[in-house]
Every structure is written in C-alpha cells, then in structure tokens.
Protein backbone atom coordinates (compact mmCIF):
# COMPACT_ATOMS: atom_id res chain seq x y z
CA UNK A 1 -10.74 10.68 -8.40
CA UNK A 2 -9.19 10.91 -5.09
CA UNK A 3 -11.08 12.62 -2.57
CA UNK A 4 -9.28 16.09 -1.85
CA UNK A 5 -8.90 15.71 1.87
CA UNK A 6 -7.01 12.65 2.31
CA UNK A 7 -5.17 13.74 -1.22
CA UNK A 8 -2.18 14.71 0.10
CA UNK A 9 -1.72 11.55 2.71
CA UNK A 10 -2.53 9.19 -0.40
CA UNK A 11 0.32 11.01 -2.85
CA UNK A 12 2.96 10.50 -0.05
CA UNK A 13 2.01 6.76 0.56
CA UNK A 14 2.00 6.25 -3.33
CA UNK A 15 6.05 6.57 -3.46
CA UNK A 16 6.59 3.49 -1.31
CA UNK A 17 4.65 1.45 -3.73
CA UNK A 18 6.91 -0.48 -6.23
CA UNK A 19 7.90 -3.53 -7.90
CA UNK A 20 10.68 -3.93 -5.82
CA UNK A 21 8.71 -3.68 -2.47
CA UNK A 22 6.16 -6.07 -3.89
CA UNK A 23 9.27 -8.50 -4.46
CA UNK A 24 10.51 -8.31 -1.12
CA UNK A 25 7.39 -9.20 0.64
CA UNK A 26 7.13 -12.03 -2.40
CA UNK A 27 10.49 -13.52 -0.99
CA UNK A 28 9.86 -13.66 2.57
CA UNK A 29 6.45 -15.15 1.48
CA UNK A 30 7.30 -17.39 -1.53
CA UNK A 31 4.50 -19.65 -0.74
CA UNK A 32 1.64 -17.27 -0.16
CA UNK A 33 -0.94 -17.26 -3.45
CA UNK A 34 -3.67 -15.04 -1.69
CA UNK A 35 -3.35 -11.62 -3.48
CA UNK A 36 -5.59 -10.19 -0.68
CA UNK A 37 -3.16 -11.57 1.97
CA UNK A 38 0.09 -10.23 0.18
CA UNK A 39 -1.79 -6.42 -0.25
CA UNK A 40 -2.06 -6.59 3.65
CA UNK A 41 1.40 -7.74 3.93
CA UNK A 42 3.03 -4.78 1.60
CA UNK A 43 0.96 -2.21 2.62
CA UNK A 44 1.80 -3.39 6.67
CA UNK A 45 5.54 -2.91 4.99
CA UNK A 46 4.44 0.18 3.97
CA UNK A 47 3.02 1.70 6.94
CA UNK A 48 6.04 0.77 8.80
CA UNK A 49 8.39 2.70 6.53
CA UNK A 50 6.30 5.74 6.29
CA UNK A 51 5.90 5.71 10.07
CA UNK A 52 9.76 5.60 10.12
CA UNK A 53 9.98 8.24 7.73
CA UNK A 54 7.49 10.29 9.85
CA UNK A 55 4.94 10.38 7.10
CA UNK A 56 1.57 11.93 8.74
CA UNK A 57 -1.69 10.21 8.17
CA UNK A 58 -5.03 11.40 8.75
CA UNK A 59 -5.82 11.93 12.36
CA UNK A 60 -9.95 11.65 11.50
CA UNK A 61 -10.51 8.34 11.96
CA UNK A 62 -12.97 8.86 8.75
CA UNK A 63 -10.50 10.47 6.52
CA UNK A 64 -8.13 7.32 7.59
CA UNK A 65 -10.06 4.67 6.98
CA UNK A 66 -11.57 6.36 3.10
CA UNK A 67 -7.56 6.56 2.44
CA UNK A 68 -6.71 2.95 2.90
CA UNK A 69 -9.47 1.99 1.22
CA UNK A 70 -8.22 4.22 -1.82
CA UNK A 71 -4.47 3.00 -0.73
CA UNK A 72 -5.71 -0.72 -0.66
CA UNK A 73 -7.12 -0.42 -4.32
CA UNK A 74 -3.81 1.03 -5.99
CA UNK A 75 -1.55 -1.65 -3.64
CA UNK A 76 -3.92 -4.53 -5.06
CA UNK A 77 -3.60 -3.19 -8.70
CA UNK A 78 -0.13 -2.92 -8.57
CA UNK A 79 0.52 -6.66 -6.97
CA UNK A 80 -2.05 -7.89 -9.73
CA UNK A 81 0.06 -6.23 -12.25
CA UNK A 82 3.16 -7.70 -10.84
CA UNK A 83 2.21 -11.15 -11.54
CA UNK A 84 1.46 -10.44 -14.82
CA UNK A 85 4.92 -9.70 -15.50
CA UNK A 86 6.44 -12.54 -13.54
C-alpha cells in the first residue's frame, strides 16, 4: 500500500512507465545486462520527462526519497517483467 502522502506524486510518475520506454533505454543500451543499472537508467528517463512535463515531486526531502523507493520497486518489476516477454 502506498503511503498516502507521496500518493499522488507516485500515480503521476506511474504513466511514464511502459514497455515502450523500457525498450528505448534497451536500444541505446543493448549491451547492458544489470537490471539494477537499466531501472536507474529508465527512471533517469523518467524524471527527465516528468520534469519537462512539469510534474511536481515532493519538496520534503523525506516524502522524496520514500517515493523513489516505492517508484524504484514498480520500475524494477516492470523491467523484470519485460524480459520475460522478450
């Protein structure tokens, strides 16, 4: 369960997260096997396009830090699934 605070930031950074994303980082980086490595790499993507899209993170540097941790965790589950299916 996502803690209610940093709720709404996480639901907004959710959207970006997708096969497709995960296949564009995996093209620029066809050689790369770390999974932790890639995570860092699509959630940097991530960040970037939120920050373009002036998506508002936490302020608190508490609150920001317990929401990439959450963030991190659905970004890693979503790259692991990926490589199931490829």
């Amino acid at each position: 369960m996502i803690d209610a605070e940093i709720a709404p930031f996480y639901e907004q950074l959710v959207k970006y997260v997708n096969v497709n994303r995960i296949d564009s980082v995996v093209s620029k980086f066809p050689d790369l096997k770390d999974r932790n490595k890639l995570k860092d790499l699509v959630i940097k993507d991530i960040l970037t396009d939120a920050e373009k899209d002036e998506v508002k993170l936490p302020e608190n540097e508490e609150k920001h830090k317990k929401l990439l941790k959450e963030f991190n965790s659905v970004v890693l589950k979503e790259i692991n699934s990926y490589f199931v299916k490829h």
